[in-house]
N, C-alpha and C. Protein backbone atom coordinates (compact mmCIF):
# COMPACT_ATOMS: atom_id res chain seq x y z
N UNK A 1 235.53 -81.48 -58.83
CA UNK A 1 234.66 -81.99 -59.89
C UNK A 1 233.49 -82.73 -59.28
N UNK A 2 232.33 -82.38 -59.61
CA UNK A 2 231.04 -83.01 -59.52
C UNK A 2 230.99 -84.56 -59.91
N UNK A 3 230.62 -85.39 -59.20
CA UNK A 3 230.00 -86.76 -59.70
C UNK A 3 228.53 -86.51 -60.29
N UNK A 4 228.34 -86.00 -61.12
CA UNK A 4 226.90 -86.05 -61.77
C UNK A 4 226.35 -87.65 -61.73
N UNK A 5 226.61 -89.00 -61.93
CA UNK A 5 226.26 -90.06 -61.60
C UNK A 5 225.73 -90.39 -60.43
N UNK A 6 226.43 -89.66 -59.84
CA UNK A 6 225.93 -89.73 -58.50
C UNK A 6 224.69 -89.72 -58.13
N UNK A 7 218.53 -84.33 -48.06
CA UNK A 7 217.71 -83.35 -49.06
C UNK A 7 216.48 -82.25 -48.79
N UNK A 8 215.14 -80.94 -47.65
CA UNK A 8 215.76 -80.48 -46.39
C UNK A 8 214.75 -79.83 -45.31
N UNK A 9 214.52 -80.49 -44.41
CA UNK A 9 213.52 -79.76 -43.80
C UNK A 9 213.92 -78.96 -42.53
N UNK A 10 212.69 -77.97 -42.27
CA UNK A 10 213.68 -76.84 -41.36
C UNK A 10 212.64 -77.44 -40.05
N UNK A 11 213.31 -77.30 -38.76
CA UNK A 11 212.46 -77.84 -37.83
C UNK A 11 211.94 -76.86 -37.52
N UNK A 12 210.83 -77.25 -36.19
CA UNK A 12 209.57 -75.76 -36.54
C UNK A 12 210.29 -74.99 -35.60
N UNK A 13 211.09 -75.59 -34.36
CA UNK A 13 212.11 -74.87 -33.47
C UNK A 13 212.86 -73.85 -34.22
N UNK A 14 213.56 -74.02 -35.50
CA UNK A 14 214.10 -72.99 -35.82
C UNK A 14 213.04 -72.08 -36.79
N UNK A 15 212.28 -72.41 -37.24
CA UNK A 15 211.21 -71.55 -37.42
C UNK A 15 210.57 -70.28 -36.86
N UNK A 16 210.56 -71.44 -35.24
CA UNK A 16 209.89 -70.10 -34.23
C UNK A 16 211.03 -69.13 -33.86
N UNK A 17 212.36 -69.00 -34.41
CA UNK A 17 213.28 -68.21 -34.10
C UNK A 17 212.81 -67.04 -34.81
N UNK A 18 212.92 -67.36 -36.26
CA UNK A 18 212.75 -67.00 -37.38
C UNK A 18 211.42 -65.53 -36.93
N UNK A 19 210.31 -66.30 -36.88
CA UNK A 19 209.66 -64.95 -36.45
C UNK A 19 209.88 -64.09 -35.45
N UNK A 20 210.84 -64.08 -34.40
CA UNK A 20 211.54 -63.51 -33.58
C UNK A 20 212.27 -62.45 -34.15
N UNK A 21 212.53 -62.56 -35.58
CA UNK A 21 213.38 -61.78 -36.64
C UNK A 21 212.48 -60.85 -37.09
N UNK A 22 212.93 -59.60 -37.25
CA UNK A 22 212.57 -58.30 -37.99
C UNK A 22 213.03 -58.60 -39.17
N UNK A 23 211.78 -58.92 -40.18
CA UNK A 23 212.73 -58.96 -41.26
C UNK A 23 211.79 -57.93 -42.07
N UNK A 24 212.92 -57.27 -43.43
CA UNK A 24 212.76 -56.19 -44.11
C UNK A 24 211.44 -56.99 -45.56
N UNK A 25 210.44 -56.16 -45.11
CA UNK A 25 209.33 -56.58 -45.96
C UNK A 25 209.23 -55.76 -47.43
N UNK A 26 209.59 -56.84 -48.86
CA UNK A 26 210.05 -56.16 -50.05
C UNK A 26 209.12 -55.16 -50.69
N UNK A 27 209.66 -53.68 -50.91
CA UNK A 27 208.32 -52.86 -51.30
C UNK A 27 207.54 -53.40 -52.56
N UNK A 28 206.29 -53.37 -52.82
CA UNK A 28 205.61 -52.88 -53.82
C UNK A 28 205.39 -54.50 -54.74
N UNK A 29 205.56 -55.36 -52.93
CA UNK A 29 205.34 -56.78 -53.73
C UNK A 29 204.01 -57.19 -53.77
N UNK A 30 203.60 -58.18 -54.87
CA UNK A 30 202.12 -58.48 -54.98
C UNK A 30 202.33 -59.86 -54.77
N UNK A 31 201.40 -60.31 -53.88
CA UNK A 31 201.32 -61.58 -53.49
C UNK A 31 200.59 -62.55 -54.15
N UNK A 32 201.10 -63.73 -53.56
CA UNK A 32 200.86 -64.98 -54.33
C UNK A 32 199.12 -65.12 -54.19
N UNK A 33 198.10 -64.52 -53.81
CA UNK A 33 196.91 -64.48 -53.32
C UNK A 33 196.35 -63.45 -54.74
N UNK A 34 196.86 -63.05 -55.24
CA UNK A 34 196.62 -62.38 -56.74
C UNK A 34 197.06 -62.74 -57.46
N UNK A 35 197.73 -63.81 -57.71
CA UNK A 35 197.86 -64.70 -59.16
C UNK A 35 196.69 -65.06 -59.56
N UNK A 36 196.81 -65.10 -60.79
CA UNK A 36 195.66 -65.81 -61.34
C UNK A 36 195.58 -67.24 -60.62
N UNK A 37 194.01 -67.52 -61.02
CA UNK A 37 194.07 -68.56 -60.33
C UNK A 37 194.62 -69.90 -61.26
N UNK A 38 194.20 -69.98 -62.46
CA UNK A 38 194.30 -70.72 -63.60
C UNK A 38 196.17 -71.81 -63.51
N UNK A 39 196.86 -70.75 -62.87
CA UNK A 39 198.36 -71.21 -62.96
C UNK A 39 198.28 -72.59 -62.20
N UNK A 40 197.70 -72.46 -61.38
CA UNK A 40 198.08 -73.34 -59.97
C UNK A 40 197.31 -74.60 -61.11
N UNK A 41 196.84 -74.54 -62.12
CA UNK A 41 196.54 -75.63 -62.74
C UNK A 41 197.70 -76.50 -63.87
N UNK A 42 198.56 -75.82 -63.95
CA UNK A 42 199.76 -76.22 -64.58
C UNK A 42 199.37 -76.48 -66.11
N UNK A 43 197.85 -75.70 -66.69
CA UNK A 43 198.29 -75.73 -67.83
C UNK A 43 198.53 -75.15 -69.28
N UNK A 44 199.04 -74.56 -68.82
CA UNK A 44 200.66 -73.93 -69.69
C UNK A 44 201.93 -73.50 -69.16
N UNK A 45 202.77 -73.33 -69.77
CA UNK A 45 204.23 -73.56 -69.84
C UNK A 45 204.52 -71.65 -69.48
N UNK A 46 205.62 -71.75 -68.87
CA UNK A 46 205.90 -69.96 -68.81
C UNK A 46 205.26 -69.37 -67.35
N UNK A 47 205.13 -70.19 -66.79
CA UNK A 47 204.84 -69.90 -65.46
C UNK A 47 205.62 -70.77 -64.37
N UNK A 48 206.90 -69.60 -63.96
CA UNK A 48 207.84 -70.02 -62.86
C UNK A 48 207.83 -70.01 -61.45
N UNK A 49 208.70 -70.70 -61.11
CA UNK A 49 208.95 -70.56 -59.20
C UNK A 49 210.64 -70.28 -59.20
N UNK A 50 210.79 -69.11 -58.18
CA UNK A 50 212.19 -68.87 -58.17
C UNK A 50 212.54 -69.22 -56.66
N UNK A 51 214.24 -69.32 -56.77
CA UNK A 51 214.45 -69.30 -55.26
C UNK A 51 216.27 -68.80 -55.29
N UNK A 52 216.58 -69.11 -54.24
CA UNK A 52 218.08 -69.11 -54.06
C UNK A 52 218.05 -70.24 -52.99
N UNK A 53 219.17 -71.12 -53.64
CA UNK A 53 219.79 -72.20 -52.57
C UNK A 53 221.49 -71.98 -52.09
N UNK A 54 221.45 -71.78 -50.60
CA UNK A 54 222.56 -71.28 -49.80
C UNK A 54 223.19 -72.26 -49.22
N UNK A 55 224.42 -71.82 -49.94
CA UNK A 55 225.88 -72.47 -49.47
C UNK A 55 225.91 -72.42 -47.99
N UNK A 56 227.30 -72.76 -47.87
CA UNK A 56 228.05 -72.75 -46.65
C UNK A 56 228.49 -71.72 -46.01
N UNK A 57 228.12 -71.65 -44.25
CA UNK A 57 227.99 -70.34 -43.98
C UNK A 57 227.36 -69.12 -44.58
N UNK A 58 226.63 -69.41 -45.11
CA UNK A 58 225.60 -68.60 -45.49
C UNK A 58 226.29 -67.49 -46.42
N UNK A 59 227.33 -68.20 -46.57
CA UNK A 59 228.61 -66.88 -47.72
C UNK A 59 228.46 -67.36 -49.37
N UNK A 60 227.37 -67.87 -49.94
CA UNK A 60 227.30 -67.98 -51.01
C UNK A 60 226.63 -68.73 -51.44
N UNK A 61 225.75 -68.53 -53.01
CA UNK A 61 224.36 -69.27 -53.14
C UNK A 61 224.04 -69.41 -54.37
N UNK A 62 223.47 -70.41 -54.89
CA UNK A 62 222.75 -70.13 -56.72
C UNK A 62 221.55 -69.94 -56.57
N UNK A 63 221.15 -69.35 -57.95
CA UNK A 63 219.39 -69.74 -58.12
C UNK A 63 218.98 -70.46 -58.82
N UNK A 64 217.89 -71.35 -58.69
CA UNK A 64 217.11 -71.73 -59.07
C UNK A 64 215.59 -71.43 -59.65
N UNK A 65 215.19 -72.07 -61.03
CA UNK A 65 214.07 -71.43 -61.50
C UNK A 65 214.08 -72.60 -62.41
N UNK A 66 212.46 -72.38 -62.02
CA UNK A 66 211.94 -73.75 -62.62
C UNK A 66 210.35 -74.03 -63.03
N UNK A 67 210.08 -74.29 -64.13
CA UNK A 67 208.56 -74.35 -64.90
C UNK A 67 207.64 -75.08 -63.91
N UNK A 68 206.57 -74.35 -63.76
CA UNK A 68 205.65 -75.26 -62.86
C UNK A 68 205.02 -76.60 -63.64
N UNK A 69 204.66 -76.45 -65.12
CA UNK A 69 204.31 -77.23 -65.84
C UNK A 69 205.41 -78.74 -66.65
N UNK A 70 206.69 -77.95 -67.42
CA UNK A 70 207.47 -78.69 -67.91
C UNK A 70 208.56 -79.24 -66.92
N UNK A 71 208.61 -78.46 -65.76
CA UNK A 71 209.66 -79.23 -64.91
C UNK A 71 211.50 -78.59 -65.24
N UNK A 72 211.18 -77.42 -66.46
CA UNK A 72 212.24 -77.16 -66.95
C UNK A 72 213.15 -76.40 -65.90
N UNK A 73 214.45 -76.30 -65.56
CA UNK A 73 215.30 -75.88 -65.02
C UNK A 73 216.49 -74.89 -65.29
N UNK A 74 216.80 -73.94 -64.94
CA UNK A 74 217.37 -73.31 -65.22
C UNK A 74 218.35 -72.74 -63.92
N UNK A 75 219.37 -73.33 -63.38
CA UNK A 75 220.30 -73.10 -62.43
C UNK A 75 221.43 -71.60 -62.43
N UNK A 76 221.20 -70.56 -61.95
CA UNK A 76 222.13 -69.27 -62.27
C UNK A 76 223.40 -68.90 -61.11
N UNK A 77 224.51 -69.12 -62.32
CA UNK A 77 225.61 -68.63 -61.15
C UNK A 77 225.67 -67.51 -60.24
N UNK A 78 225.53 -67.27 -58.82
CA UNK A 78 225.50 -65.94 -58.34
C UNK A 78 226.68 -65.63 -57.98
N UNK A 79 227.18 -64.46 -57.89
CA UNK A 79 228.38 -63.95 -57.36
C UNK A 79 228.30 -63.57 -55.96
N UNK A 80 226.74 -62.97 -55.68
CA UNK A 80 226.86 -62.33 -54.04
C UNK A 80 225.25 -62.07 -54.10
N UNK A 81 224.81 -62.13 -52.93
CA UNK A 81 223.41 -62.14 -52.43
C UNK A 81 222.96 -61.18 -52.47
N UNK A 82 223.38 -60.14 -53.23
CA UNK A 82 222.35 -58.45 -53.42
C UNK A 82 221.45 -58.41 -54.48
N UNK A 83 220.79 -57.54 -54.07
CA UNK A 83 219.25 -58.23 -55.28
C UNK A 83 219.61 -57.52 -56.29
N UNK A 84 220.67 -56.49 -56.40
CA UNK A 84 220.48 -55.80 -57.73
C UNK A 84 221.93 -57.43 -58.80
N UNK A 85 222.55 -57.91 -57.64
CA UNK A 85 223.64 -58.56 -58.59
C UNK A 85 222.15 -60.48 -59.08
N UNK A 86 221.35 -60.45 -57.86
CA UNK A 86 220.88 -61.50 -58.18
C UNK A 86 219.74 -60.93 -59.24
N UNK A 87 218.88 -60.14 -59.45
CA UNK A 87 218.18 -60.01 -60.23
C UNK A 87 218.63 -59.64 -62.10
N UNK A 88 219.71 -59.10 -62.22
CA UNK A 88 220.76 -58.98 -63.44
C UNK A 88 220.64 -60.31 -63.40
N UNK A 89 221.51 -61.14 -62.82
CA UNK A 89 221.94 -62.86 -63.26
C UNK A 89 220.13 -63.41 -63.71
N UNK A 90 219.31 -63.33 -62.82
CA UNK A 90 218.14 -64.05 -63.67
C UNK A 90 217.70 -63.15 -64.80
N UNK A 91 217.66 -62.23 -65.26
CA UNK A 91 217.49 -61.63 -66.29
C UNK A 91 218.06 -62.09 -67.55
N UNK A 92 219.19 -62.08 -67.19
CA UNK A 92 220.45 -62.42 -68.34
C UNK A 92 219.92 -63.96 -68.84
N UNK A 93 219.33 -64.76 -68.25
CA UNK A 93 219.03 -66.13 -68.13
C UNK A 93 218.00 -66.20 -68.77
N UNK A 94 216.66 -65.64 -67.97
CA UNK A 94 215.47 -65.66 -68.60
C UNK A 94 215.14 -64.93 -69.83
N UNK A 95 215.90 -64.09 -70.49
CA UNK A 95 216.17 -63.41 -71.55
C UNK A 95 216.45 -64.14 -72.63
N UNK A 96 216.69 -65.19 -72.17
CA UNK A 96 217.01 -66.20 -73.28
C UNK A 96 216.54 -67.08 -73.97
N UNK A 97 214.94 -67.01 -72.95
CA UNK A 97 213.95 -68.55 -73.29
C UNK A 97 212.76 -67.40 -73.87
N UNK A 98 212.04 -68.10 -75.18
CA UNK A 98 211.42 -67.04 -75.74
C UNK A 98 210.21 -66.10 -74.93
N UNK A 99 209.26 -65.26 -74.46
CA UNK A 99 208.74 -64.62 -74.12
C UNK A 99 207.59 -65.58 -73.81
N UNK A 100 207.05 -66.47 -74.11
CA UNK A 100 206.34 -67.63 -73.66
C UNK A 100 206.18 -68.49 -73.05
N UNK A 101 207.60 -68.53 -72.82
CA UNK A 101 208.16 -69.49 -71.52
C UNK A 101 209.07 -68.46 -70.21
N UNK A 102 208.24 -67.69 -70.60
CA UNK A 102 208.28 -66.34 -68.70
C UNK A 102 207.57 -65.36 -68.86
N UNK A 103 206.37 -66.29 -68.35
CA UNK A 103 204.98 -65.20 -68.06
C UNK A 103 205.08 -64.51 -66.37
N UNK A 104 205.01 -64.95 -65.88
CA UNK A 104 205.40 -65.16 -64.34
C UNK A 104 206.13 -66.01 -63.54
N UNK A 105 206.72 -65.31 -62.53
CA UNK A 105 207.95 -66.16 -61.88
C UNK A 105 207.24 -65.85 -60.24
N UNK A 106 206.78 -67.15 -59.66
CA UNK A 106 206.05 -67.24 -57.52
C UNK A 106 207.55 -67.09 -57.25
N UNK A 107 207.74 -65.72 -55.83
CA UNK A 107 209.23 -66.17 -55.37
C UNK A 107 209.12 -66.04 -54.06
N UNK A 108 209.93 -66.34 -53.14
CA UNK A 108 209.78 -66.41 -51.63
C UNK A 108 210.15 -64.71 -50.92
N UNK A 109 209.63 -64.62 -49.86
CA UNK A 109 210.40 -63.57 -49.36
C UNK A 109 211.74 -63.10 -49.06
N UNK A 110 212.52 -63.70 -49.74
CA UNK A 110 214.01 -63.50 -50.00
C UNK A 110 214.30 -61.74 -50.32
N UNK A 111 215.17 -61.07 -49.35
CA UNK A 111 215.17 -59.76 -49.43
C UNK A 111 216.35 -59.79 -51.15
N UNK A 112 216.74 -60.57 -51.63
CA UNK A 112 217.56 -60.79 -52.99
C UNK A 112 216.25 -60.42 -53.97
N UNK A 113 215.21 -60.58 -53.83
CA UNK A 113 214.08 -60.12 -54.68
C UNK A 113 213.52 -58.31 -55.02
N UNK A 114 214.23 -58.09 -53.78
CA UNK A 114 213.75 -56.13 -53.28
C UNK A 114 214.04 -55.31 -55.14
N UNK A 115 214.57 -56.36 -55.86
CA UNK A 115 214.42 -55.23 -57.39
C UNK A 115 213.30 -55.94 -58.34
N UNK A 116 212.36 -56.65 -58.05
CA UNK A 116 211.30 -57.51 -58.58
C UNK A 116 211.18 -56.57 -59.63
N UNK A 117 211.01 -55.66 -59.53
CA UNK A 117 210.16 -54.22 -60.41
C UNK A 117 211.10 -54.42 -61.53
N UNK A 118 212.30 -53.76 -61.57
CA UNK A 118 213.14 -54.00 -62.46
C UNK A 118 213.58 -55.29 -63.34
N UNK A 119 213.26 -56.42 -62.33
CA UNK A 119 213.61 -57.45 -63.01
C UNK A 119 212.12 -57.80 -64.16
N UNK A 120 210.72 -57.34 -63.80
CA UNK A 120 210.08 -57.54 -64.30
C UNK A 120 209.90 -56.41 -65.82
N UNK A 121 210.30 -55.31 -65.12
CA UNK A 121 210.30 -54.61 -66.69
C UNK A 121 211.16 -55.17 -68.01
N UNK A 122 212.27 -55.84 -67.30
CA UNK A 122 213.44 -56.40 -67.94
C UNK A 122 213.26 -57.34 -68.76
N UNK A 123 211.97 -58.20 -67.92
CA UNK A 123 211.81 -59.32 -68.76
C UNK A 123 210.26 -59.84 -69.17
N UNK A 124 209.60 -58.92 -68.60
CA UNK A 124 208.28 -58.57 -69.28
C UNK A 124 207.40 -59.99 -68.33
N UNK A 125 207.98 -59.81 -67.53
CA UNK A 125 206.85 -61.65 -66.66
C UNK A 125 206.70 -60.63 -65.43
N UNK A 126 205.09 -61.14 -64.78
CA UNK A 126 204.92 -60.63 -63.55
C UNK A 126 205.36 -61.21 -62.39
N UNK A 127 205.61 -60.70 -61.59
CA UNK A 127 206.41 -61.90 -60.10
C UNK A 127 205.31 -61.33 -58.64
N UNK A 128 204.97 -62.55 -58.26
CA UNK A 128 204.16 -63.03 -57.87
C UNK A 128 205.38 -63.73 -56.03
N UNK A 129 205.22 -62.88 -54.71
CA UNK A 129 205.76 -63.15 -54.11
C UNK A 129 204.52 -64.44 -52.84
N UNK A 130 205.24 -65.33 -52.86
CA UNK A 130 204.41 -66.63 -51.31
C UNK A 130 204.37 -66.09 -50.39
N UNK A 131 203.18 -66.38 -49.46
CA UNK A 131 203.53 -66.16 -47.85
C UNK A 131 204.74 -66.82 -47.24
N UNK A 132 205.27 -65.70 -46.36
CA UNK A 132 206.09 -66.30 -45.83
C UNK A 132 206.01 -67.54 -44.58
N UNK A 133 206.73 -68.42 -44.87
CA UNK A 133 206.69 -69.71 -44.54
C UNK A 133 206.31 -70.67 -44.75
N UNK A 134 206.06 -70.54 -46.18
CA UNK A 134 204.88 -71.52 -46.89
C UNK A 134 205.75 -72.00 -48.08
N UNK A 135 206.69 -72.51 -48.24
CA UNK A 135 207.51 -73.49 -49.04
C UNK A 135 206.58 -74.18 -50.13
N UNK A 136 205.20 -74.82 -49.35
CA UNK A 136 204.57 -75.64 -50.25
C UNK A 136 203.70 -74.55 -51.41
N UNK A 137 203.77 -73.43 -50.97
CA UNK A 137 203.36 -72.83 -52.37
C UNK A 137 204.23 -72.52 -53.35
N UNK A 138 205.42 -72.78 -53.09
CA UNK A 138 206.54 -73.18 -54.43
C UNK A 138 206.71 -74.40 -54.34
N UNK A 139 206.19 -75.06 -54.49
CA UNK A 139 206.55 -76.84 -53.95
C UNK A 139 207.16 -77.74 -55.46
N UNK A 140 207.00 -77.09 -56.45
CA UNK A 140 208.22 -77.34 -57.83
C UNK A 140 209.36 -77.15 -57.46
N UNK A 141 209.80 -75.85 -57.25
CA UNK A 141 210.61 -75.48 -56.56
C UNK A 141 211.53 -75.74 -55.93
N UNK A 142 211.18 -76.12 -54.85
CA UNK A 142 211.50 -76.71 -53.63
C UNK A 142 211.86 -78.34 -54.06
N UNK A 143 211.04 -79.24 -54.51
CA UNK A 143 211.39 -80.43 -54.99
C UNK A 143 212.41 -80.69 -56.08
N UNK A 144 213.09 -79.74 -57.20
CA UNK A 144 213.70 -79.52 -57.14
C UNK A 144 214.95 -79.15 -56.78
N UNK A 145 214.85 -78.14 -56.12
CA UNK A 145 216.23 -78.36 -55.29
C UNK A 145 216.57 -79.45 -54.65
N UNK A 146 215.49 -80.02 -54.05
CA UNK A 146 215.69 -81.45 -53.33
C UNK A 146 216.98 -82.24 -54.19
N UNK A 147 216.21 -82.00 -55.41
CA UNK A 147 217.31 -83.23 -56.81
C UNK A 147 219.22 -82.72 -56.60
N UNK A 148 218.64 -81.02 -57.25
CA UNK A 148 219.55 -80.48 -56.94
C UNK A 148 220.86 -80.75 -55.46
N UNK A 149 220.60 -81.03 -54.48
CA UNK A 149 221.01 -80.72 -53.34
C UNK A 149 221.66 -82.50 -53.58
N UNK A 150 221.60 -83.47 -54.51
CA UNK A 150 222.03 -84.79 -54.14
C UNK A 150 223.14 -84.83 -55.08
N UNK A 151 223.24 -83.57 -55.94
CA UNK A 151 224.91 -82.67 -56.31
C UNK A 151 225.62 -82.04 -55.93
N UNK A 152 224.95 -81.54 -54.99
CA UNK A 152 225.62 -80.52 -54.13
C UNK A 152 224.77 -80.16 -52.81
N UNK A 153 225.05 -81.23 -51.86
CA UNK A 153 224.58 -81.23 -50.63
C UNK A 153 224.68 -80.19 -49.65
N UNK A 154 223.80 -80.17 -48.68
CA UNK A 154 224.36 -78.80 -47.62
C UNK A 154 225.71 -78.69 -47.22
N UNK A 155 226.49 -77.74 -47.35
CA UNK A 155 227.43 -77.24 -46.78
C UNK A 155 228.13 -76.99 -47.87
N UNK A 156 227.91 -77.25 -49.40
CA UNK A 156 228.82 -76.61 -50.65
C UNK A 156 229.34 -75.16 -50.56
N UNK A 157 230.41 -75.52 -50.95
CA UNK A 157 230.76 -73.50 -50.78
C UNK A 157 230.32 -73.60 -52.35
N UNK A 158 229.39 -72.76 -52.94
CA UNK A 158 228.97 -72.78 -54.30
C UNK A 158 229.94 -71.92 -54.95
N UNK A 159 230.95 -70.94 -54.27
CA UNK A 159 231.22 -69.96 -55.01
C UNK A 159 232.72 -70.86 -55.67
N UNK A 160 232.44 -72.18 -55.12
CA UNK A 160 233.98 -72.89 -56.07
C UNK A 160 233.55 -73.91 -57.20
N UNK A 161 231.67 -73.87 -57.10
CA UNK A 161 231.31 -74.75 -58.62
C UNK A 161 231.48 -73.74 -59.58
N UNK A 162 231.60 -74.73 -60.80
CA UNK A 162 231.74 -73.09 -62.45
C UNK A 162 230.46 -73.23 -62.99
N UNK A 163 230.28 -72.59 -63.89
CA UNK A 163 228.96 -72.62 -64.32
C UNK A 163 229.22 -73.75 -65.25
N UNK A 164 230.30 -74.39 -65.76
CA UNK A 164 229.85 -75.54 -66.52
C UNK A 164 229.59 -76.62 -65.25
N UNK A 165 230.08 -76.80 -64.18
CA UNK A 165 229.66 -77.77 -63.17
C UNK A 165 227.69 -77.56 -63.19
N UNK A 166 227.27 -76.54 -63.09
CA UNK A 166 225.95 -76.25 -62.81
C UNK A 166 225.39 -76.44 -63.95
N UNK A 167 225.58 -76.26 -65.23
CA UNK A 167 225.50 -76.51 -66.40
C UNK A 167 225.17 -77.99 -67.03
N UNK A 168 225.79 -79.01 -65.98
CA UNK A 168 226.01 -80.37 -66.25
C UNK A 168 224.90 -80.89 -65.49
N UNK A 169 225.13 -80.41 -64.25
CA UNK A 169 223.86 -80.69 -63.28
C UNK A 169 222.59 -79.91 -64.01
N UNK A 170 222.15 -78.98 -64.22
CA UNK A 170 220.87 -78.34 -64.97
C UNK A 170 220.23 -79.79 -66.11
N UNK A 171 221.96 -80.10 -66.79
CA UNK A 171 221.59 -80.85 -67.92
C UNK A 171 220.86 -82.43 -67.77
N UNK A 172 221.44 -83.33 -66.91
CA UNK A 172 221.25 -83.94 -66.44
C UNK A 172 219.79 -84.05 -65.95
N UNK A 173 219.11 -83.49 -64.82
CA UNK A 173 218.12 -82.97 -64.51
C UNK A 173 216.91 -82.91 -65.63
N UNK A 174 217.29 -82.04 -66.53
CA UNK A 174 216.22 -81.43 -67.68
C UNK A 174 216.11 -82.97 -68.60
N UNK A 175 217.55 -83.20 -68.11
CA UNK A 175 216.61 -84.96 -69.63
C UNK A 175 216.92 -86.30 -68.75
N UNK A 176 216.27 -86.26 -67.48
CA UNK A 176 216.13 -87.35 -66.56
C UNK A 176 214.49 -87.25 -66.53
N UNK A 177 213.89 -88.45 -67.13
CA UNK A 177 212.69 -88.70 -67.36
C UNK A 177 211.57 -88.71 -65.89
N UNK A 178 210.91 -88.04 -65.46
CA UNK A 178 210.26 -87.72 -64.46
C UNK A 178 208.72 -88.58 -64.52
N UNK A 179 208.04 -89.17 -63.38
CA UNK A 179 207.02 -90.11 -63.43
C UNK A 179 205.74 -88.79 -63.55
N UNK A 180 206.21 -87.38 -62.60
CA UNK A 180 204.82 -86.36 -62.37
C UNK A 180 204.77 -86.30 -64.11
N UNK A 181 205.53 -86.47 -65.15
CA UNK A 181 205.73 -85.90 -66.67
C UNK A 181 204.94 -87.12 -67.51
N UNK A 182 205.03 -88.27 -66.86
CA UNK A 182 204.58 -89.59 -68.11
C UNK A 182 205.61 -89.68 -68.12
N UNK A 183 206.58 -89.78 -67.30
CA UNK A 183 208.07 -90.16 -68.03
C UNK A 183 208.97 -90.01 -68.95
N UNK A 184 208.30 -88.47 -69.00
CA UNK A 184 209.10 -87.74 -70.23
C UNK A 184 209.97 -86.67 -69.42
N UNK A 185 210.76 -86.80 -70.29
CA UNK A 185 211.68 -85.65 -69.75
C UNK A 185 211.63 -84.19 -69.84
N UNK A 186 212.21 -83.09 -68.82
CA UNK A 186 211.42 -81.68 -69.00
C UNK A 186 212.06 -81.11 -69.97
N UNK A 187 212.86 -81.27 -70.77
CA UNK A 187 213.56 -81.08 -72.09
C UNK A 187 212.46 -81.19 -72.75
N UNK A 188 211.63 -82.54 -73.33
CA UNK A 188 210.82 -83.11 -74.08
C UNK A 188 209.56 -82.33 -73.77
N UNK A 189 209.65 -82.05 -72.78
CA UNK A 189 207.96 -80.90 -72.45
C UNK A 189 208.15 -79.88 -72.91
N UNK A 190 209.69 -79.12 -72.40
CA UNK A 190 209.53 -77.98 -73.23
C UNK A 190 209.56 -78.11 -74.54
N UNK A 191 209.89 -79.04 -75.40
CA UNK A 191 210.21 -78.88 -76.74
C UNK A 191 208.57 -79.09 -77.16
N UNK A 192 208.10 -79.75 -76.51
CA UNK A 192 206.29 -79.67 -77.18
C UNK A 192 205.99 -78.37 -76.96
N UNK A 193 206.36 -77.78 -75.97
CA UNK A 193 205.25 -76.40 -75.69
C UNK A 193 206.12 -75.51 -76.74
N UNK A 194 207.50 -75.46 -77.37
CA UNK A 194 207.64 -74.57 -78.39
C UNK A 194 207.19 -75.12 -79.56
N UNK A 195 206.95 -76.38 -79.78
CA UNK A 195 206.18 -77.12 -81.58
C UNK A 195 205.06 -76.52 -81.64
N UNK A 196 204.07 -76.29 -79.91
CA UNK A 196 203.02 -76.03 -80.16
C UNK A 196 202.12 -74.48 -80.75
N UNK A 197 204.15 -73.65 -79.98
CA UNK A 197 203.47 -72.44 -80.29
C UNK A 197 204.04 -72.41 -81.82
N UNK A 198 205.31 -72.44 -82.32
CA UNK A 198 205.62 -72.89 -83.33
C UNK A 198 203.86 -72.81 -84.54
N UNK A 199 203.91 -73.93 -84.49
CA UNK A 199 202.24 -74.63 -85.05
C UNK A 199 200.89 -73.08 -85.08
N UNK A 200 201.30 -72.65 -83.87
CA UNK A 200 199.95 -71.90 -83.75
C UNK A 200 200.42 -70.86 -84.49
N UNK A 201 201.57 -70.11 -84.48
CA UNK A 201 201.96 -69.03 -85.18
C UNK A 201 202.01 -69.11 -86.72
N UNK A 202 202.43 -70.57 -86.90
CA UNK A 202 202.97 -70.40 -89.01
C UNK A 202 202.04 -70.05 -89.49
């Protein structure tokens, strides 16, 4: 059981390993250098940053996704690191928040992304992949997990939290009043950005 009552930098040494690595470059991705530019201004709602945060021994992981604007969170149980099982789980998720709140989702070069295509027909948002090694262009994201990670620190085997453990933590999170917000909570942001569309539609 989680204490809900109750962070990570990579040194550049293991970095320079890192490009030593052949790694498999995802087809038919469009980079973060063709987003609009307008996003990086945070203002409107429906424009995400995705990631996966890895367990212990590298044998298991959740995702994370999170509003660049409202701060909103959305934590997804994974079963196994293949992009066709991780891209289903964010689907199933983002399928759920109305079509306004997932215009686009920035994601890292994570080979768990290689079905972007599919996940985007699925859910009608464009995905928008970072240079690799550049963290600070998901830097929501990333600060996030930071929060995240003071529930479940490095070395969690994730595949023994339930989704109500992640559920509690998501919850927590979404109505913990944030200073970047005015001290509103990202619950309370999102609920303005649906009054507002709400309002514009009646």
């Amino acid at each position: 059981m989680i204490n809900i009552t109750g962070i990570c930098n990579h040194h550049k040494r293991r970095d320079k390993r890192k490009y030593g690595i052949k790694k498999t470059r995802i087809k038919d991705q469009v980079s973060i250098d063709d987003r609009p530019k307008y996003i990086e201004e945070r203002l409107e709602a429906g424009h995400l940053e995705g990631d996966l945060m890895i367990g212990v021994a590298h044998k298991s992981a959740i995702g994370t996704i999170v509003d660049r604007k409202t701060r909103f969170l959305i934590i997804v149980k994974i079963n196994n690191r293949k992009s066709k099982t991780v891209t289903h789980e964010f689907a199933k998720l983002l399928n759920k928040q109305p079509q306004y709140l997932r215009k686009t989702m920035t994601y890292d070069n994570g080979i768990e992304m290689a079905n972007h295509k599919w996940l985007s027909e699925k859910t009608g948002m464009d995905i928008y992949f970072a240079h690799p090694y550049s963290s600070w262009e998901r830097g929501t994201n990333e600060n996030t997990n930071g929060l995240i990670r003071r529930f479940l620190p490095k070395g969690t085997d994730f595949n023994t939290i339930t989704i109500e453990e992640l559920k509690r933590i998501e919850n927590n999170l979404n109505n913990r009043p944030r200073k970047v917000l005015g001290f509103k909570t990202p619950n309370e942001m999102r609920s303005e950005e649906i009054n507002k569309m709400n309002q514009a539609t009646a």
